[in-house]
Protein backbone atom coordinates (compact mmCIF):
# COMPACT_ATOMS: atom_id res chain seq x y z
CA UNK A 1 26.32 13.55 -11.70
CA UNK A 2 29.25 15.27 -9.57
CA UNK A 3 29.97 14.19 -6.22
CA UNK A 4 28.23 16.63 -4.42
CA UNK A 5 24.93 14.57 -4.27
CA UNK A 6 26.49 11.21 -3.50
CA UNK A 7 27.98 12.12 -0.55
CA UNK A 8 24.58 14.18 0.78
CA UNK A 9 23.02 10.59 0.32
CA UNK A 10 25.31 8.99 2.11
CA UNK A 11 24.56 11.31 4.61
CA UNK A 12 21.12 11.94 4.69
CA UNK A 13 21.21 7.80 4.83
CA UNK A 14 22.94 7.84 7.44
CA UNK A 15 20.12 10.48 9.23
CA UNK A 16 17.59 8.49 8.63
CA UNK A 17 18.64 5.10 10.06
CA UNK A 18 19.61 6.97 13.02
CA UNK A 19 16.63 8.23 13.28
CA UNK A 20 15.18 4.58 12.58
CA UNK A 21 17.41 3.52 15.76
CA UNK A 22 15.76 6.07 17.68
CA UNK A 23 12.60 5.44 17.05
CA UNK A 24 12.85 1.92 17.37
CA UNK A 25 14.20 2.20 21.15
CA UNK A 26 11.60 4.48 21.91
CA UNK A 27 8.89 2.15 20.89
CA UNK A 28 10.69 -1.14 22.70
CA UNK A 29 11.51 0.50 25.62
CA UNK A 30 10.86 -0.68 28.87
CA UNK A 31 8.23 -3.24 27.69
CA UNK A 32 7.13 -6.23 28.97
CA UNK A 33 8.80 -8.79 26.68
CA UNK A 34 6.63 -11.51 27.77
CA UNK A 35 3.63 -10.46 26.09
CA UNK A 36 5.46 -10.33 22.83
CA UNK A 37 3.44 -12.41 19.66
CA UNK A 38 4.90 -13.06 16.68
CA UNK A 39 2.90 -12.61 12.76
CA UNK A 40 3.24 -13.30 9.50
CA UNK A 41 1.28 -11.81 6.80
CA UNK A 42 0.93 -12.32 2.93
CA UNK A 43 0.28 -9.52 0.88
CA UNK A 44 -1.94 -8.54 -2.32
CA UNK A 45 -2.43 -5.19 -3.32
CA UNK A 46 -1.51 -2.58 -6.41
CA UNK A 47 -0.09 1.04 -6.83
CA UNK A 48 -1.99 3.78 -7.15
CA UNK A 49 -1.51 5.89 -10.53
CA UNK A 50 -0.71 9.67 -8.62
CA UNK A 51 0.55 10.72 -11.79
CA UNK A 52 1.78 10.32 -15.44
CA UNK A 53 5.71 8.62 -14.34
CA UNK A 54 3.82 6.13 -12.24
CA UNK A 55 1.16 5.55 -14.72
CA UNK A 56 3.70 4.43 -16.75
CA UNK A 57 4.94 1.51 -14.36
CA UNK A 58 1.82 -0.14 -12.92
CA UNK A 59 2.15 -3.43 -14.64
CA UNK A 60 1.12 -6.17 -12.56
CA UNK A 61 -0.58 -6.46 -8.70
CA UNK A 62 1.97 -6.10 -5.89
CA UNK A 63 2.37 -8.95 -3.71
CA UNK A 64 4.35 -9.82 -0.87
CA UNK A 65 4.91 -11.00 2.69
CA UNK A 66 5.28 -8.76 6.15
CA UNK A 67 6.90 -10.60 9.35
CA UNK A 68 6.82 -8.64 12.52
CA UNK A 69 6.82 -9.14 16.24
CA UNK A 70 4.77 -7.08 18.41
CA UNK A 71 4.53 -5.99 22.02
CA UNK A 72 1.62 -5.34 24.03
CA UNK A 73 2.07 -2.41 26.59
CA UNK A 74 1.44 -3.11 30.17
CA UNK A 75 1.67 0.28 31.27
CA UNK A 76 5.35 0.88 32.56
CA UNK A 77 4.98 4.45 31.26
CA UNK A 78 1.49 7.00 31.14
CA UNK A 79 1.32 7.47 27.53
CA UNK A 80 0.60 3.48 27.47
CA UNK A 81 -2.89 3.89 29.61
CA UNK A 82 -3.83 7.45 28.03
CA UNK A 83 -3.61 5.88 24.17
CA UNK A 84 -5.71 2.83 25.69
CA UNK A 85 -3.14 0.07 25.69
CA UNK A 86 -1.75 0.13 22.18
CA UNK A 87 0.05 -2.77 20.27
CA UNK A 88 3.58 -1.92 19.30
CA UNK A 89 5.13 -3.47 16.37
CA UNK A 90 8.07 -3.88 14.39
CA UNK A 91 7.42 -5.15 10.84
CA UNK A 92 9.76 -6.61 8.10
CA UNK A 93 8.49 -6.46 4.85
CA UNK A 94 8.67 -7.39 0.86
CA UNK A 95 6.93 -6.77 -1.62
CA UNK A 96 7.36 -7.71 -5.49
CA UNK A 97 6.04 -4.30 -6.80
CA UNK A 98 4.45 -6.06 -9.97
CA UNK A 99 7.00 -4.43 -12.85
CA UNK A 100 10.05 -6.73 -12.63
CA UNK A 101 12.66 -4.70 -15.07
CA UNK A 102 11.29 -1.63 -13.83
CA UNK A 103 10.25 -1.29 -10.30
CA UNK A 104 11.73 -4.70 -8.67
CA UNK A 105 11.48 -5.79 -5.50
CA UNK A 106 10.98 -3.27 -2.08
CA UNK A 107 12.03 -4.36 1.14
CA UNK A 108 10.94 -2.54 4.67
CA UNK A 109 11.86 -2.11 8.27
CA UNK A 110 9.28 0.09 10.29
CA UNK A 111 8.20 0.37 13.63
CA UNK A 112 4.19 0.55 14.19
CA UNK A 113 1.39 0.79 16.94
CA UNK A 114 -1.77 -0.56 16.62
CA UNK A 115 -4.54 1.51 18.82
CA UNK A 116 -7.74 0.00 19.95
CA UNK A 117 -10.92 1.19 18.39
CA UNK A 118 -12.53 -2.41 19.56
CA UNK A 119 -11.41 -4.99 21.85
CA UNK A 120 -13.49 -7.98 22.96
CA UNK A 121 -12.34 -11.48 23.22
CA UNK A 122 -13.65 -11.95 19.82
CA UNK A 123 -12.38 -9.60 17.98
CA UNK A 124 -10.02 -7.01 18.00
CA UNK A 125 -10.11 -3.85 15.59
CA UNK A 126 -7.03 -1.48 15.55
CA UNK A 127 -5.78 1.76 13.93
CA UNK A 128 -2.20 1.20 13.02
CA UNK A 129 0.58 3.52 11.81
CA UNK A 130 3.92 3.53 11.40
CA UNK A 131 7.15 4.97 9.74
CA UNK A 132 10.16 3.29 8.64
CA UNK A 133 12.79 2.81 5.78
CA UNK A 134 12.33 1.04 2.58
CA UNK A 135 15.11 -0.51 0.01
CA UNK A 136 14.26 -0.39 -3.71
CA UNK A 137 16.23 -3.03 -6.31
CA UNK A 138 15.23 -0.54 -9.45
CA UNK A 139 15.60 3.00 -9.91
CA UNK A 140 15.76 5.36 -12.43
CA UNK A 141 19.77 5.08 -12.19
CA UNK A 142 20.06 1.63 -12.79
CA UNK A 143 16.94 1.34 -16.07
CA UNK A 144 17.48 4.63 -17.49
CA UNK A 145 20.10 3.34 -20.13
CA UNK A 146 19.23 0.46 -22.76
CA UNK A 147 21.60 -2.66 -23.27
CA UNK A 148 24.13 -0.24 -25.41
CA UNK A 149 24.11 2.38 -22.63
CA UNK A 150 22.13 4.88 -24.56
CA UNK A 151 19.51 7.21 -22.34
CA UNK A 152 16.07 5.87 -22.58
CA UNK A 153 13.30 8.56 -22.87
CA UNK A 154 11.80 9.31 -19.44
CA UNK A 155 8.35 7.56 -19.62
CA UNK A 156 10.44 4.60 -20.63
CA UNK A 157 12.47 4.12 -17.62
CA UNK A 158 11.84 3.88 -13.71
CA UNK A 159 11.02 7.92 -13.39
CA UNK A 160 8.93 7.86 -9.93
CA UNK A 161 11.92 6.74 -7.84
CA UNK A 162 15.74 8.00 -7.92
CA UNK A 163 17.47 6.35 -5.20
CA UNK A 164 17.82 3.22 -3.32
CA UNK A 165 17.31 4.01 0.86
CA UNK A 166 13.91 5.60 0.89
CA UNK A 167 11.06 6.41 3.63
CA UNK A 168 8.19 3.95 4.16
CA UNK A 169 4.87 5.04 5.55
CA UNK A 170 2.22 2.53 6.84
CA UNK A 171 -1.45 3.79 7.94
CA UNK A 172 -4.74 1.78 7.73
CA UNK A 173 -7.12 -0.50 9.54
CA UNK A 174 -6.01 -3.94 11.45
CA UNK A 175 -8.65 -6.81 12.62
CA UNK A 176 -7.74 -9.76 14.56
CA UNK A 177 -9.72 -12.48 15.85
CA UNK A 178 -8.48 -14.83 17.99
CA UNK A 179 -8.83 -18.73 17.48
CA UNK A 180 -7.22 -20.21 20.56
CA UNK A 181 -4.25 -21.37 22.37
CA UNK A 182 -2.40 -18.26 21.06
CA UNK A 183 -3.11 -18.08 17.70
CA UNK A 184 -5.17 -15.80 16.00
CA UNK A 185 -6.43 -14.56 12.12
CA UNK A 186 -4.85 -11.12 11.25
CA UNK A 187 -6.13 -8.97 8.27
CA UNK A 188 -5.06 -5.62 7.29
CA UNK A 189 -5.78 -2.85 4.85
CA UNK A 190 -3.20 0.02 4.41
CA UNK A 191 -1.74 2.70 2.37
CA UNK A 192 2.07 2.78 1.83
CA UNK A 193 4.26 5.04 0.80
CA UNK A 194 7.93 5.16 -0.78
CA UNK A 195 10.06 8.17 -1.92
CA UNK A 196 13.19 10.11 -0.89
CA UNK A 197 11.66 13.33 -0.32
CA UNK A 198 12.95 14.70 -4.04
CA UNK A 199 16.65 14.71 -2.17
CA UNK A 200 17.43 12.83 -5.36
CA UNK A 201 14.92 13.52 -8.53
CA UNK A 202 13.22 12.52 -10.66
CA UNK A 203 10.88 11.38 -6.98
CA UNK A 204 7.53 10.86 -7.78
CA UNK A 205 7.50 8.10 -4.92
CA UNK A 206 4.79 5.13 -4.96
CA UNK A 207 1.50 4.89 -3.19
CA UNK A 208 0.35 1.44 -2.68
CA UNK A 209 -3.05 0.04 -1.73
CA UNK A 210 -2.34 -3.09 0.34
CA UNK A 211 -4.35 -6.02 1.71
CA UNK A 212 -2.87 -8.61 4.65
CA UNK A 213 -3.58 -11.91 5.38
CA UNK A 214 -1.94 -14.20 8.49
CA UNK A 215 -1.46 -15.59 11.45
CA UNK A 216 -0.49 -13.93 14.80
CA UNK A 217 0.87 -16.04 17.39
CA UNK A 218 1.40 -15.50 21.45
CA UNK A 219 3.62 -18.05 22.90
CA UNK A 220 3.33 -17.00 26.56
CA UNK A 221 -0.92 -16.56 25.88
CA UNK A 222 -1.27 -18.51 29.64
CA UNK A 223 0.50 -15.69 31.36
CA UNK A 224 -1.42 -12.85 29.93
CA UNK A 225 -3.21 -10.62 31.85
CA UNK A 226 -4.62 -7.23 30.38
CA UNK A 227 -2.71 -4.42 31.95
CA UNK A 228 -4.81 -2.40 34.80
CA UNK A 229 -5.11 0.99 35.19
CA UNK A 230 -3.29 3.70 37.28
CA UNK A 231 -4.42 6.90 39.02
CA UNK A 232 -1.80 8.70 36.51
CA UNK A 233 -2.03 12.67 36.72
CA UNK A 234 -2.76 14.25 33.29
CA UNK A 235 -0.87 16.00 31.22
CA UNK A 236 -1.56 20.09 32.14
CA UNK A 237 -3.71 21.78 29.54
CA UNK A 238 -1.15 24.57 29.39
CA UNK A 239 0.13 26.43 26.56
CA UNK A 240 3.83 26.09 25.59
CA UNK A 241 5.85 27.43 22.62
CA UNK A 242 8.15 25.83 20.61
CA UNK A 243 11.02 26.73 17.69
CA UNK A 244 12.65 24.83 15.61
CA UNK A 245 15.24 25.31 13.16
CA UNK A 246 15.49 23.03 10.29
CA UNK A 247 17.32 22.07 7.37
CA UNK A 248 18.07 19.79 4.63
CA UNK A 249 18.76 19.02 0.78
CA UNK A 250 17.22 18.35 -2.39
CA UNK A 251 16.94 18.12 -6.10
CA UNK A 252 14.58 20.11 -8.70
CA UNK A 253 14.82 18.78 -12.01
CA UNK A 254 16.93 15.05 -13.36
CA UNK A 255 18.58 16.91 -16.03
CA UNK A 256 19.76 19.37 -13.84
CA UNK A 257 21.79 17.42 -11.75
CA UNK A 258 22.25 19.34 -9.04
CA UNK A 259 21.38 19.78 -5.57
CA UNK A 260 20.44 22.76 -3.50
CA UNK A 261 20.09 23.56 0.53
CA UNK A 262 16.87 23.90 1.86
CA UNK A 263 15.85 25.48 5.15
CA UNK A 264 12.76 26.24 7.76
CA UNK A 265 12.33 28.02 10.84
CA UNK A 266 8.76 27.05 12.70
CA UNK A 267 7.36 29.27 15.72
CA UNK A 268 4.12 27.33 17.22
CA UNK A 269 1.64 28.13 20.23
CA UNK A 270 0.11 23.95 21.43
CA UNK A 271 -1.89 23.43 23.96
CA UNK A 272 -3.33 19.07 24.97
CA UNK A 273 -6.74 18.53 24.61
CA UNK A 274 -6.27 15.33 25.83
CA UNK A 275 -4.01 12.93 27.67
CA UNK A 276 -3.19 11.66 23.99
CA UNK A 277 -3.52 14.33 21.74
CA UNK A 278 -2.68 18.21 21.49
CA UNK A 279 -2.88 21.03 18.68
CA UNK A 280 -1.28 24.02 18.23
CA UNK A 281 -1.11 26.94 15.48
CA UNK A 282 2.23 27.82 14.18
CA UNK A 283 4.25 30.36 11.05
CA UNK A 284 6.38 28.68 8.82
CA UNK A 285 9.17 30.25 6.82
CA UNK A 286 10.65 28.18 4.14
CA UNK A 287 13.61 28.88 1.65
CA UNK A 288 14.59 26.50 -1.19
CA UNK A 289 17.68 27.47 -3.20
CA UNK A 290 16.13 25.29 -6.17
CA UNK A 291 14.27 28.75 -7.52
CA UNK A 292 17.54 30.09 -8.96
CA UNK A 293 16.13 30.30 -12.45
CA UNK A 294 18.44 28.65 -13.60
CA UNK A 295 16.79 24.98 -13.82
CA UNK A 296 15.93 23.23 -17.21
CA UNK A 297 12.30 22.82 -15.91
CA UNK A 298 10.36 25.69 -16.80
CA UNK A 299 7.69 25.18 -14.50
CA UNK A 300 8.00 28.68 -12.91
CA UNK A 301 8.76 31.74 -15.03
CA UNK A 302 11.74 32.82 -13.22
CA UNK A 303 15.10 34.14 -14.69
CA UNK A 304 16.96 35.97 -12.24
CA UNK A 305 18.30 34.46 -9.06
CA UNK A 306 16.94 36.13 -6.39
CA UNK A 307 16.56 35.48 -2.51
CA UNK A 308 13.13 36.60 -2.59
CA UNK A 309 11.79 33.96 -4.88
CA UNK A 310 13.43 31.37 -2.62
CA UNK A 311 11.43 32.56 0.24
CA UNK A 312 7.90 31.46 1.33
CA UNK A 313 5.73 32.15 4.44
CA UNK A 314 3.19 30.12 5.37
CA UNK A 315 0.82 29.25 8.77
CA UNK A 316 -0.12 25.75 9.91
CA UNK A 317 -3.07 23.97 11.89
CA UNK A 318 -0.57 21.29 13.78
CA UNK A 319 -2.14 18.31 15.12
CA UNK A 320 -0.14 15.72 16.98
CA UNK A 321 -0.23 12.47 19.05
CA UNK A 322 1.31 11.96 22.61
CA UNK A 323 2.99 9.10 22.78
CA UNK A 324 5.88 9.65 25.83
CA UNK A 325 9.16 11.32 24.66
CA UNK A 326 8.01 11.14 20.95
CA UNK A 327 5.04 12.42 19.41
CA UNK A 328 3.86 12.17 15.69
CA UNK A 329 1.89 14.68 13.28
CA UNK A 330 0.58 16.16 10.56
CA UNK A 331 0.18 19.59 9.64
CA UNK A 332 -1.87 21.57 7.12
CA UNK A 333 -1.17 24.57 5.91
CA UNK A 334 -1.56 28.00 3.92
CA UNK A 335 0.73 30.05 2.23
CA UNK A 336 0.33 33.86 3.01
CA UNK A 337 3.53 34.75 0.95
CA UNK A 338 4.24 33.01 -1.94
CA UNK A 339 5.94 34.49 -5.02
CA UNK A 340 5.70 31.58 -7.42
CA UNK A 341 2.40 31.46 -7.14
CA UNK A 342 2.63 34.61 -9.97
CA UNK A 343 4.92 32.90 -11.51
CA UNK A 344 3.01 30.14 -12.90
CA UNK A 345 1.95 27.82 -14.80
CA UNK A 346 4.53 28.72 -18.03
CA UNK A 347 4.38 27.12 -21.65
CA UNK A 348 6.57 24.55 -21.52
CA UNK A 349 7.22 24.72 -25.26
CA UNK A 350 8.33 28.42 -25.22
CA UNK A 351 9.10 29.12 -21.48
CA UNK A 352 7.12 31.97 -21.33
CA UNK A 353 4.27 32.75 -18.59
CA UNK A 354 0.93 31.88 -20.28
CA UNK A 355 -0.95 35.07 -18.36
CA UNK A 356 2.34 37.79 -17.32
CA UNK A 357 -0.01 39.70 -15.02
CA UNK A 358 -1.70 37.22 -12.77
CA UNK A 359 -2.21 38.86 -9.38
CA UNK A 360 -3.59 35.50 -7.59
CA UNK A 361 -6.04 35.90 -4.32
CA UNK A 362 -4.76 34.06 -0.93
CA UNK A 363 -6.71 30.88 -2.08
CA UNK A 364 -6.76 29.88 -5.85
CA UNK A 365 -7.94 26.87 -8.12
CA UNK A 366 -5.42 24.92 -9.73
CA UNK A 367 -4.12 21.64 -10.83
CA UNK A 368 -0.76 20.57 -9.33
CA UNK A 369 -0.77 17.52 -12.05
CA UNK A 370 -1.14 19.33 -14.95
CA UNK A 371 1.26 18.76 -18.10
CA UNK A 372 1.33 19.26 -21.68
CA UNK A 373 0.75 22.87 -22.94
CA UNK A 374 1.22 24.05 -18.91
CA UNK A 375 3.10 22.82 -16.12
CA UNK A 376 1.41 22.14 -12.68
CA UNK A 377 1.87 24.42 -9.99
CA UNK A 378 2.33 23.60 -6.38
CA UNK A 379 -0.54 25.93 -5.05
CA UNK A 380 -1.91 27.86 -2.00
CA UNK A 381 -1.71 24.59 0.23
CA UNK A 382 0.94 22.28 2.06
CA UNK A 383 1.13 19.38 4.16
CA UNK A 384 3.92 17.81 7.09
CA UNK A 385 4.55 14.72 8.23
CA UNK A 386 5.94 15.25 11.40
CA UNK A 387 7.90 13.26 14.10
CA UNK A 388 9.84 14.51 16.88
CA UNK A 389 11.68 13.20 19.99
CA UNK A 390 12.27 14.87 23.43
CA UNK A 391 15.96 14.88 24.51
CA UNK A 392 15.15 16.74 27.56
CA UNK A 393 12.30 18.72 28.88
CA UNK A 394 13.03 21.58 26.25
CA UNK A 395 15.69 20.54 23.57
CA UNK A 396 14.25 17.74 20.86
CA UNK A 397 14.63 16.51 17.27
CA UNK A 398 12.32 16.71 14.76
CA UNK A 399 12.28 15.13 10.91
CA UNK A 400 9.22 16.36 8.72
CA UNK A 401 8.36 15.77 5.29
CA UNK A 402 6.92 18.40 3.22
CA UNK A 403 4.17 17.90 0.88
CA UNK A 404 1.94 19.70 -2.24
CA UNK A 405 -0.95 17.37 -2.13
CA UNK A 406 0.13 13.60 -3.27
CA UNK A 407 4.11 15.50 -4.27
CA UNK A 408 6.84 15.45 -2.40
CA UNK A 409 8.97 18.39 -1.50
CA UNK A 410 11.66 18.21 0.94
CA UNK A 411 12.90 15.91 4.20
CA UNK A 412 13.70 18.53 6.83
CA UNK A 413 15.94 17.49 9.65
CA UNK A 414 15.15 19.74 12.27
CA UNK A 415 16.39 21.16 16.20
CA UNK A 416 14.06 22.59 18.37
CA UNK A 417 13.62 24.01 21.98
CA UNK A 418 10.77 24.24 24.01
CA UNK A 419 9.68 26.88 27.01
């Protein structure tokens, strides 16, 4: 592989620890440190088979251990009292991923919150979610050769992750109940998530289906007193606009071995619906310089390089959560311009597109998993992951990952002004 892609991960590492920083000082900002607890958690859980690479790997459960100290909010700041209170965390984590010459060990660093859905002195029920990095000891780089150094056959080898650094998503259910003098029983159930965002391929990332057991502890439990409310004013149900400009990196195809820019412009109309919560509407333009037709992969029919096939123009239902200077999404969305989706699926054995004169409607079946005689297709409908953090009262940064269902397709590292 040339050079090219080494140094983008050294710098798209660098991004996203940054990023990391950021997000941790927003969440540990200004808190009471006094209400602070500490827990520790064992893990037992297994990874979810998205697809034929992974298939390949599950071996074993996944077990593990999570340490983290967490922060109850005491309202210095609105966003505190209008998400009722949450729990803010920041969690360490292992996990032996059950395939020991394969997959190896994962290690974690994410910050979390925890909001209330109940809270009695008996028992405490929370949502929690949270977004961090994650360190794999495997990839495909480092299995893909056998003890002479000859290159194993795909299936063989670690194909669902590629590099090292990559994100780490947490979201699921939490449950305490407290036992006295500061300690209490934790249990939680998540979904987690590893993969680079295909910047380096092949990326089929792993889900993982995790249950936590463990013991939370509050060593200043005498002094704590539940934070009371404030006559706070609420955010203005007004209508703003927002831009932003994004961009990025990625890869297409392991065999390729190359990487190619990637780039989004977003226009959105949001308006709050609550103190906590607003939506908006929004276009999205996208170009990926990976549909050059030039790639190995024949999973598109294209042989000419040409801008328009690098192009697509979708709109997005935006839905995000309040939470201060940062706020956190997830967007789903449509494409109303799409070239490649003519363009698929092709024989893989002869390169050629199985039906030359599709003409496919806005909204189409199809099977984004598919292999064999066809390749899948990435289809009509997208997904983002969003975060972004107020610099000011208009400028702000913004990271997103873009999704096809369960797949990956780019980390965009966005700018964006608000008015």
């Amino acid at each position: 592989m040339n050079g090219l892609p080494k140094l983008i991960r050294e710098f798209m590492r660098n991004k996203l620890v940054l990023f990391l920083f950021i997000l941790i000082s927003s969440v540990i900002h200004s808190q009471t440190f006094d209400q602070y607890s500490f827990k520790l958690q064992g893990i037992y859980g297994h990874i979810l088979p998205h697809d034929e690479h992974v298939k390949a790997l599950v071996l074993n459960p996944v077990y593990g251990a999570e340490l983290s100290v967490e922060f109850q909010t005491m309202n210095e700041k609105p966003w505190h009292q209008f998400n009722a209170f949450p729990v803010l965390g920041i969690g360490a984590v292992w996990l032996n991923l059950g395939n020991p010459a394969k997959l190896g060990d994962a290690f974690a660093i994410y910050p979390y919150l925890c909001f209330p859905l109940i809270r009695t002195n008996y028992l405490k029920l929370n949502l929690k979610a949270g977004a961090g990095i994650s360190y794999l000891t495997k990839t495909y780089f480092n299995t893909n050769t056998d003890s002479l150094g000859n290159l194993l056959p795909l299936n063989s080898t670690n194909a669902a992750i590629s590099s090292n650094l990559n994100v780490y998503f947490s979201g699921g259910g939490n449950l305490e109940i407290p036992i006295g003098k500061g300690f209490s029983l934790t249990a939680d159930y998540t979904w987690n998530h590893m993969s680079n965002g295909s910047i380096v391929v092949p990326n089929s990332g792993l889900n993982l289906l995790n249950g936590f057991v463990g013991l939370k502890y509050s060593p200043n439990y005498k002094k704590f007193r539940f934070p009371t409310k404030q006559n706070y004013e609420n955010i203005p149900r007004k209508f703003s606009f927002e831009i932003i400009a994004s961009g990025g990196f990625r890869q297409y195809f392991y065999l390729d071995q190359k990487t190619y820019p990637i780039g989004s412009v977003t226009v959105g109309i949001y308006r709050p619906l609550a103190n906590f919560y607003r939506m908006g509407l929004a276009i999205d333009a996208f170009y990926d310089g990976v549909y050059n037709g030039t790639s190995l992969y024949k999973r598109y029919y294209l042989t000419t390089n040409e801008f328009r096939n690098k192009v697509r123009i979708g709109t997005s239902w935006q839905h995000e959560l309040l939470l201060g200077r940062l706020s956190a999404g997830f967007d789903f969305g449509i494409y109303l311009y799409d070239p490649l989706k003519n363009l698929s699926p092709v024989n893989i054995n002869t390169g050629q597109l199985i039906n030359p004169n599709q003409n496919k409607p806005l909204i189409y079946s199809y099977n984004i998993d598919k292999n064999g005689v066809q390749s899948g297709e990435d289809g009509w409908f997208y997904t983002r992951a969003t975060l972004k953090y107020a610099i000011d009262n208009h400028v702000f940064l913004s990271i997103g990952l873009k999704t096809h269902l369960q797949k990956a397709e780019f980390i965009e590292w966005g700018l964006g002004y608000k008015f």
